[in-house]
Protein backbone atom coordinates (compact mmCIF):
# COMPACT_ATOMS: atom_id res chain seq x y z
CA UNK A 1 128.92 32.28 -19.05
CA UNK A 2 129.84 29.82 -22.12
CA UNK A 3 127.39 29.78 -24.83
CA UNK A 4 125.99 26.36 -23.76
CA UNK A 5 125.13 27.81 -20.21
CA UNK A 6 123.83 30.85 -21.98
CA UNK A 7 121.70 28.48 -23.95
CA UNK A 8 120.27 26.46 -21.06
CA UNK A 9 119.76 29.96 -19.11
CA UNK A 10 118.17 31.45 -22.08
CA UNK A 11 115.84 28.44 -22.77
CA UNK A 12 114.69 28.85 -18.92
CA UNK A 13 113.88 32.26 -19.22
CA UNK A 14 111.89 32.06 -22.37
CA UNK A 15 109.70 29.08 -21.83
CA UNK A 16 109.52 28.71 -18.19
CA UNK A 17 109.15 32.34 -17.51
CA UNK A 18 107.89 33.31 -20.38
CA UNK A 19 110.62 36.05 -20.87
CA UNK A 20 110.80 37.85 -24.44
CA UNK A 21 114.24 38.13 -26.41
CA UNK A 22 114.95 41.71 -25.62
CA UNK A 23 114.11 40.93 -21.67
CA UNK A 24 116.47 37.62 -21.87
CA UNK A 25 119.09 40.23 -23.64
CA UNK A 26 119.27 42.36 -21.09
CA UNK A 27 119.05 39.85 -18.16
CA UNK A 28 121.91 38.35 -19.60
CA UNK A 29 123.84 40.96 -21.14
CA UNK A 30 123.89 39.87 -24.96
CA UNK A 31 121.72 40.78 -28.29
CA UNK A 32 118.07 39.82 -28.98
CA UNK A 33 119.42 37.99 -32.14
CA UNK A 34 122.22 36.10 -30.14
CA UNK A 35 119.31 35.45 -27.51
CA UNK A 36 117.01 33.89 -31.05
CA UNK A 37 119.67 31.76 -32.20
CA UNK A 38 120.44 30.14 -29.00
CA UNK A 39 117.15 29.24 -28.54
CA UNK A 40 116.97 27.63 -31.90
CA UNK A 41 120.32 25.82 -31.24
CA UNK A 42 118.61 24.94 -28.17
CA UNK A 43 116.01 22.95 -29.81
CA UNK A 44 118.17 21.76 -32.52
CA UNK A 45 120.39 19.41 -29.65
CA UNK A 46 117.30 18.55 -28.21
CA UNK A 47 118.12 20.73 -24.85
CA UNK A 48 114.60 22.25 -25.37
CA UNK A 49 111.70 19.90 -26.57
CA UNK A 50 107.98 21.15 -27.73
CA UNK A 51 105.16 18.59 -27.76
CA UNK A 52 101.99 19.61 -28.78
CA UNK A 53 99.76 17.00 -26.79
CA UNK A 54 95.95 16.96 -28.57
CA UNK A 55 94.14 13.69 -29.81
CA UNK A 56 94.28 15.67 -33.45
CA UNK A 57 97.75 16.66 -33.30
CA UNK A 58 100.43 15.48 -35.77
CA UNK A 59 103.80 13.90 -36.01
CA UNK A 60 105.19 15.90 -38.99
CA UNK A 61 108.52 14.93 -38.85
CA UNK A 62 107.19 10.98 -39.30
CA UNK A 63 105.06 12.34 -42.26
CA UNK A 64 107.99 13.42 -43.79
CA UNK A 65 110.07 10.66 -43.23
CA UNK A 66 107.60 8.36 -44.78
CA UNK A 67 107.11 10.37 -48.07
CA UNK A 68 110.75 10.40 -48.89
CA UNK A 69 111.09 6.54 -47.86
CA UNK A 70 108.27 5.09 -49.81
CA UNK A 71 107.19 8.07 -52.29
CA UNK A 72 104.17 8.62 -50.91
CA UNK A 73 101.78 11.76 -51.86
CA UNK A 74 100.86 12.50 -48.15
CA UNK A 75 101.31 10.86 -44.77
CA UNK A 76 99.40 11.74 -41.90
CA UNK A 77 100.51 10.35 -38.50
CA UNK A 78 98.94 10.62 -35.41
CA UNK A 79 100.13 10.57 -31.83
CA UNK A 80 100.71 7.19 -30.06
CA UNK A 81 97.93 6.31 -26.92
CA UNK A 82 98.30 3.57 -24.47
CA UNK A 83 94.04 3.17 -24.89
CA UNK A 84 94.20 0.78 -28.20
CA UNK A 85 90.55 2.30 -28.75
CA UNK A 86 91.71 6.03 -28.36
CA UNK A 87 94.41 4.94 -30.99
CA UNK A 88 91.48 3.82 -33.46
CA UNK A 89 89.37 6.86 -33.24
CA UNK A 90 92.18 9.54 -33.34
CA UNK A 91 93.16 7.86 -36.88
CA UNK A 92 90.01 7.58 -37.93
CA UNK A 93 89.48 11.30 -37.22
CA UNK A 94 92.43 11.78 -39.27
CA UNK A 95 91.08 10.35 -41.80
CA UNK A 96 88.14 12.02 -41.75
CA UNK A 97 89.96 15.82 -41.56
CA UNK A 98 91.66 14.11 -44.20
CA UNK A 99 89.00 13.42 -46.66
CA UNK A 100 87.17 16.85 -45.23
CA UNK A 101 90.56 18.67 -46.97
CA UNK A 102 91.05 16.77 -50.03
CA UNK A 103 91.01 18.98 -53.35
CA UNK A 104 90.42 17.90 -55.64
CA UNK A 105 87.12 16.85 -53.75
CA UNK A 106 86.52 13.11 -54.87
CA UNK A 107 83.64 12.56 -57.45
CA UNK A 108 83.57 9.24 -57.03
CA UNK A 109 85.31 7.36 -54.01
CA UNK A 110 85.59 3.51 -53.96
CA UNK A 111 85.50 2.22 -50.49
CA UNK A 112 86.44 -1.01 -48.67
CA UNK A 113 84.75 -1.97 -44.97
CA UNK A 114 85.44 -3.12 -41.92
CA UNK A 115 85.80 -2.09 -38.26
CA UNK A 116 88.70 0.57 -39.09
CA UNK A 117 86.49 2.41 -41.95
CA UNK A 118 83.38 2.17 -39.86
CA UNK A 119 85.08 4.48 -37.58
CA UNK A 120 86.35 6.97 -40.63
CA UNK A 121 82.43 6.75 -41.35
CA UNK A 122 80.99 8.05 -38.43
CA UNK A 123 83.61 10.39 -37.99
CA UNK A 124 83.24 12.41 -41.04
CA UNK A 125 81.23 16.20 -40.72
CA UNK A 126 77.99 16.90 -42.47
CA UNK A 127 78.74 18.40 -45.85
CA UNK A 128 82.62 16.94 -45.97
CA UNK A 129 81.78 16.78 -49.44
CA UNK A 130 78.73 17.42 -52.20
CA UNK A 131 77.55 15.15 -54.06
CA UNK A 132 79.83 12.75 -54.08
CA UNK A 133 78.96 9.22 -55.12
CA UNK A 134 80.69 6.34 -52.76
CA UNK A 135 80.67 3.14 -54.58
CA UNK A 136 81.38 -0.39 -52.67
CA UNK A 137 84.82 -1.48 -53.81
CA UNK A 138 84.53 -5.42 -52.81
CA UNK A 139 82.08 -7.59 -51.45
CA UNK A 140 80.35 -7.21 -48.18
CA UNK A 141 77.20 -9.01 -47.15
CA UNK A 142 77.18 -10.46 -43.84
CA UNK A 143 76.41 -14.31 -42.91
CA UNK A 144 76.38 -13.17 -39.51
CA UNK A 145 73.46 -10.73 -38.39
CA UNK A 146 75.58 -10.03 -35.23
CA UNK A 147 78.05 -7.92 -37.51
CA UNK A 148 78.27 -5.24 -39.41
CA UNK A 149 77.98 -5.01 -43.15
CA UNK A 150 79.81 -3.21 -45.70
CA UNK A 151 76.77 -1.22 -46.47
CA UNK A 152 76.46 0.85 -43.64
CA UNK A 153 80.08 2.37 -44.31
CA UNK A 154 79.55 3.45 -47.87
CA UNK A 155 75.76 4.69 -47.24
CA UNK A 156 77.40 6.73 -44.13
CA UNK A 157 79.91 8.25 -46.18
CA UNK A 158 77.44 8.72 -49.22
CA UNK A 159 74.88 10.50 -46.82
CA UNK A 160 77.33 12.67 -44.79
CA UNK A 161 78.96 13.85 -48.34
CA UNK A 162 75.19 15.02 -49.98
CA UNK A 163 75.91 12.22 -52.33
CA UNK A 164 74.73 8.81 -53.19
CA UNK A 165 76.16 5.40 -52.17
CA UNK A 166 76.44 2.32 -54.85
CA UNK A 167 76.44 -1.06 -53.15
CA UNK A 168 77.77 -4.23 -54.34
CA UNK A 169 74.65 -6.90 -53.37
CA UNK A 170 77.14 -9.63 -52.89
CA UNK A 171 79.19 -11.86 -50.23
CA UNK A 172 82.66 -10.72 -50.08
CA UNK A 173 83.90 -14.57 -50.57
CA UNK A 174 81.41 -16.76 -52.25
CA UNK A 175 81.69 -20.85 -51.91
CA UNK A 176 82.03 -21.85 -55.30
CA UNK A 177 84.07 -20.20 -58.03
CA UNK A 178 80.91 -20.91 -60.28
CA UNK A 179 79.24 -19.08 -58.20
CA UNK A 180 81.52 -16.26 -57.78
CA UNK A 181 81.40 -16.16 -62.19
CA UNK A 182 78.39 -16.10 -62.61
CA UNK A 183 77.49 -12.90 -59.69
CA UNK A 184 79.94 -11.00 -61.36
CA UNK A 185 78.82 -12.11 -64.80
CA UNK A 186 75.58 -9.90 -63.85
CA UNK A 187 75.27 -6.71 -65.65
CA UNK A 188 73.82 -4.92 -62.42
CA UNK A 189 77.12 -6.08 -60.57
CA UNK A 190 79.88 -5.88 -63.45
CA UNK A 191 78.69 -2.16 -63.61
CA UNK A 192 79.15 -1.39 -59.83
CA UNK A 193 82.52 -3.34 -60.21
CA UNK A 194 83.30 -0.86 -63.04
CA UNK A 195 82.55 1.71 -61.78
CA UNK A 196 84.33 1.10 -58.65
CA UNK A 197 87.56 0.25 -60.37
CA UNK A 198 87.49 3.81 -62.59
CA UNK A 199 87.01 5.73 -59.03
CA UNK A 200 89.45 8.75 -58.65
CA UNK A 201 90.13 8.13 -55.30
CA UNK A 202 90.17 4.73 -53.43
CA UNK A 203 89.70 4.83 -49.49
CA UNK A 204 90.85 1.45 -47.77
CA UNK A 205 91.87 -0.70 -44.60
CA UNK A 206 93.41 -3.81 -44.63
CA UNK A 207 93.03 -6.85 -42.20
CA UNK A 208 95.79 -8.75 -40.37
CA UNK A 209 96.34 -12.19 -40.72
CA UNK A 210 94.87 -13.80 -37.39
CA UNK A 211 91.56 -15.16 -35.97
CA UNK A 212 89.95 -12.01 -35.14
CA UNK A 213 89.74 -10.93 -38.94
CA UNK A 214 86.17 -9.42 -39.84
CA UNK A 215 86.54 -12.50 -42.42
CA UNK A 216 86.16 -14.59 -39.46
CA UNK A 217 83.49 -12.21 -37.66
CA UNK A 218 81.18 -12.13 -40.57
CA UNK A 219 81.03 -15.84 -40.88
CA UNK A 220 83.23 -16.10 -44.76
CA UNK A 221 86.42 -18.05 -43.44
CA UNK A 222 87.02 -19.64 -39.65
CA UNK A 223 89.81 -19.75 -37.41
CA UNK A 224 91.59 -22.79 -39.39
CA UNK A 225 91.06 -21.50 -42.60
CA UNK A 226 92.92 -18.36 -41.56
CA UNK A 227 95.50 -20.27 -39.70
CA UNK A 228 96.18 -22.06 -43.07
CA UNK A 229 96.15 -19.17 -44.84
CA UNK A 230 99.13 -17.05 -42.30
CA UNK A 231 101.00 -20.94 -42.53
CA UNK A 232 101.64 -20.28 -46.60
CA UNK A 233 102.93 -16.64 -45.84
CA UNK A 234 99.83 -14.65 -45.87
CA UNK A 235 100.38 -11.28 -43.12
CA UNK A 236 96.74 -10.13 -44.09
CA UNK A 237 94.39 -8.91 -46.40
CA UNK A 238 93.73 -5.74 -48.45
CA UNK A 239 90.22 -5.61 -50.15
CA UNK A 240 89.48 -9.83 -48.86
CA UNK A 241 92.29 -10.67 -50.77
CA UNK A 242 95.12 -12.45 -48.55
CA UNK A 243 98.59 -11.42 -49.70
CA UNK A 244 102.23 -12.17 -48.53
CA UNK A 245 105.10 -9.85 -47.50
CA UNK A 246 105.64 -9.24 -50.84
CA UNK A 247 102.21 -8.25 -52.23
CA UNK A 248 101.45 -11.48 -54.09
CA UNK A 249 98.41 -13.38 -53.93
CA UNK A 250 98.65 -16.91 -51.21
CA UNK A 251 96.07 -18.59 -52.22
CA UNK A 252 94.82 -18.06 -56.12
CA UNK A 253 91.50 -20.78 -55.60
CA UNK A 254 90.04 -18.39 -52.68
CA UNK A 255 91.39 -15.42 -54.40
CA UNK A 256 88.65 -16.63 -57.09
CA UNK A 257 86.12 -16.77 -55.00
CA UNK A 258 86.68 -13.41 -53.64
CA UNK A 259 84.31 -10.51 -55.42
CA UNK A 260 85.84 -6.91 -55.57
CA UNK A 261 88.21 -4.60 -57.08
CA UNK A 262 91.69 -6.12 -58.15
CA UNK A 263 94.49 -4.94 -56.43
CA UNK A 264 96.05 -3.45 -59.88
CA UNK A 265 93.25 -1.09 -60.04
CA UNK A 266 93.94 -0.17 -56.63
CA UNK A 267 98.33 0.17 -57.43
CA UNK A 268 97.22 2.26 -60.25
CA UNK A 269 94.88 5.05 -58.42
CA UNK A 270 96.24 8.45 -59.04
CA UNK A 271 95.05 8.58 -54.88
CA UNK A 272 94.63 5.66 -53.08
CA UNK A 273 94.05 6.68 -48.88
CA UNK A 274 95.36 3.55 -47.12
CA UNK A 275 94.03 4.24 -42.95
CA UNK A 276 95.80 1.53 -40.53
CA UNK A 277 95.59 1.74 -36.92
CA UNK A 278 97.22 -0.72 -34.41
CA UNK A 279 100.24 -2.95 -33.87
CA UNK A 280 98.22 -6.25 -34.79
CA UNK A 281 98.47 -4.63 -38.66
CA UNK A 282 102.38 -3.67 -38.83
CA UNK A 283 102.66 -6.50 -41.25
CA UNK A 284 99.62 -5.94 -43.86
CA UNK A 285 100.39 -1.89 -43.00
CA UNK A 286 104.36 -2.67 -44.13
CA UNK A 287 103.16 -4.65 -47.39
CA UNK A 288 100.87 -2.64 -48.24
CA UNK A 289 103.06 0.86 -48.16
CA UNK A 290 106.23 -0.93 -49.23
CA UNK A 291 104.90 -2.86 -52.17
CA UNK A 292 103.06 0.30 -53.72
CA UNK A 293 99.36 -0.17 -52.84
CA UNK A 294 98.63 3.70 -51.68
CA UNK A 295 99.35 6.63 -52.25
CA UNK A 296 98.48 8.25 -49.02
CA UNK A 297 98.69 7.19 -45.30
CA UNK A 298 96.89 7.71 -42.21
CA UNK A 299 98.31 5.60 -39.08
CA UNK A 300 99.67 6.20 -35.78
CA UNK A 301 103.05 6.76 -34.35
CA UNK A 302 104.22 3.07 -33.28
CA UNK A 303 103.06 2.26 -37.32
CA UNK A 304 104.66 4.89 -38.36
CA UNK A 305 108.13 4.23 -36.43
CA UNK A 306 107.57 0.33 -37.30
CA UNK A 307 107.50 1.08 -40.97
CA UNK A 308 110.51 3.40 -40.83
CA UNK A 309 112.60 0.97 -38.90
CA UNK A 310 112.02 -2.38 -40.37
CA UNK A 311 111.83 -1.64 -43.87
């Protein structure tokens, strides 16, 4: 036999029969070693392909595509789902295994809030962490009892990490820039903001661009004001700040209305964990990792590939 036939016979021996390399060898009259090497030259041309299939498995070779493409710090990428909700909860558990690994363990983590972090929330262990203090990183109050509030995420996070959570008692986007002064004016509130901005380690989602924003859920913007917003160039928001392709700001009047952590305290984070699940946040996900707003990524494969291709 040529070596390719060799290779395809050895391949069949080994993983379908479960042969070893000196019982392939002598089935086929060659070396153990030659046997080794055509089974790696087997999976190097693709003749032989491994998939680990488990919600909490990883695509490494994504993860290291995306460090070298946008100098990222780590990149973990999860395994695509046809079930959009099985998508959400595998990256949120990645997130959570994640933050359960991180080392240094954060002393103080700044965290944004929505549906995407609500899920990192509830997935996190007992005891991920001790005594860490989780401090509200923007505005969160909700004008709409139906929804959920940024408090719940932070105070999960706090409780599930022996540590204490440090709210921010305000509306994310207040109605008058008066208004929005004189809140943040308040010594109680320019102390959380403070101490939100000096966190070690930031942990964030960002929003898309399109009616069903949790801006729109919680009752801060409606439908037209977000249509308005996407018709100047905004693709979505990171911390209830609506941004362009390029990172910059769309609209500077609601920008000063919004209350929370500037997005140059988030650029400069020594770790900033950006989690993104979905195809409906490509755009936000591709400003957001391409314009230097994290350090570290958790997404899923179609994000990942998305990034990798289009940027």
């Amino acid at each position: 036999m040529d070596d390719e036939l060799l290779m395809v016979r050895a391949a069949e021996l080994s993983y379908d029969e479960n042969r070893t390399q000196d019982e392939i060898g002598a089935l086929l009259g060659i070396s153990r070693w030659k046997v080794g090497r055509l089974l790696l030259q087997a999976r190097e041309r693709g003749i032989v392909r491994i998939e680990i299939v488990h919600p909490r498995a990883r695509r490494l070779g994504l993860e290291r595509a995306l460090l070298g493409r946008f100098g990222l710090t780590d990149a973990v990428v999860v395994p695509a789902s046809d079930d959009p909700g099985a998508v959400l909860e595998r990256v949120a558990r990645a997130a959570a295994d994640l933050l359960t690994a991180l080392r240094p363990v954060p002393r103080t983590l700044a965290v944004s809030w929505g549906r995407t972090l609500t899920a990192v929330a509830d997935a996190l262990p007992d005891g991920w962490a001790h005594g860490v203090t989780v401090v509200q990183a923007n505005g969160g109050v909700s004008v709409n009892r139906r929804a959920g509030g940024a408090a719940s995420v932070a105070v999960t996070i706090a409780q599930r990490g022996e540590g204490q959570a440090v709210l921010l008692p305000s509306p994310a986007i207040l109605e008058r820039i008066e208004t929005k002064r004189a809140v943040e004016a308040d010594r109680t509130v320019a102390a959380i903001l403070e101490r939100a901005a000096g966190a070690d380690t930031f942990l964030f989602t960002a929003g898309p661009c399109d009616p069903a924003s949790a801006h729109v859920e919680n009752g801060y913007l409606t439908a037209d004001d977000i249509a308005e917003l996407a018709r100047r160039g905004a693709v979505g928001d990171l911390l209830g700040r609506y941004i362009d392709a390029d990172g910059n700001i769309v609209d500077p009047q609601l920008d000063a209305r919004t209350l929370g952590v500037g997005l140059d305290r988030v650029r400069a984070s020594p770790r900033s964990i950006f989690v993104t699940a979905g195809i409906a946040k490509h755009d936000i996900a591709r400003t957001v990792v391409s314009n230097g707003l994290c350090t570290v990524l958790v997404t899923d494969e179609p994000t990942a590939l998305a990034l990798l291709e289009e940027t």
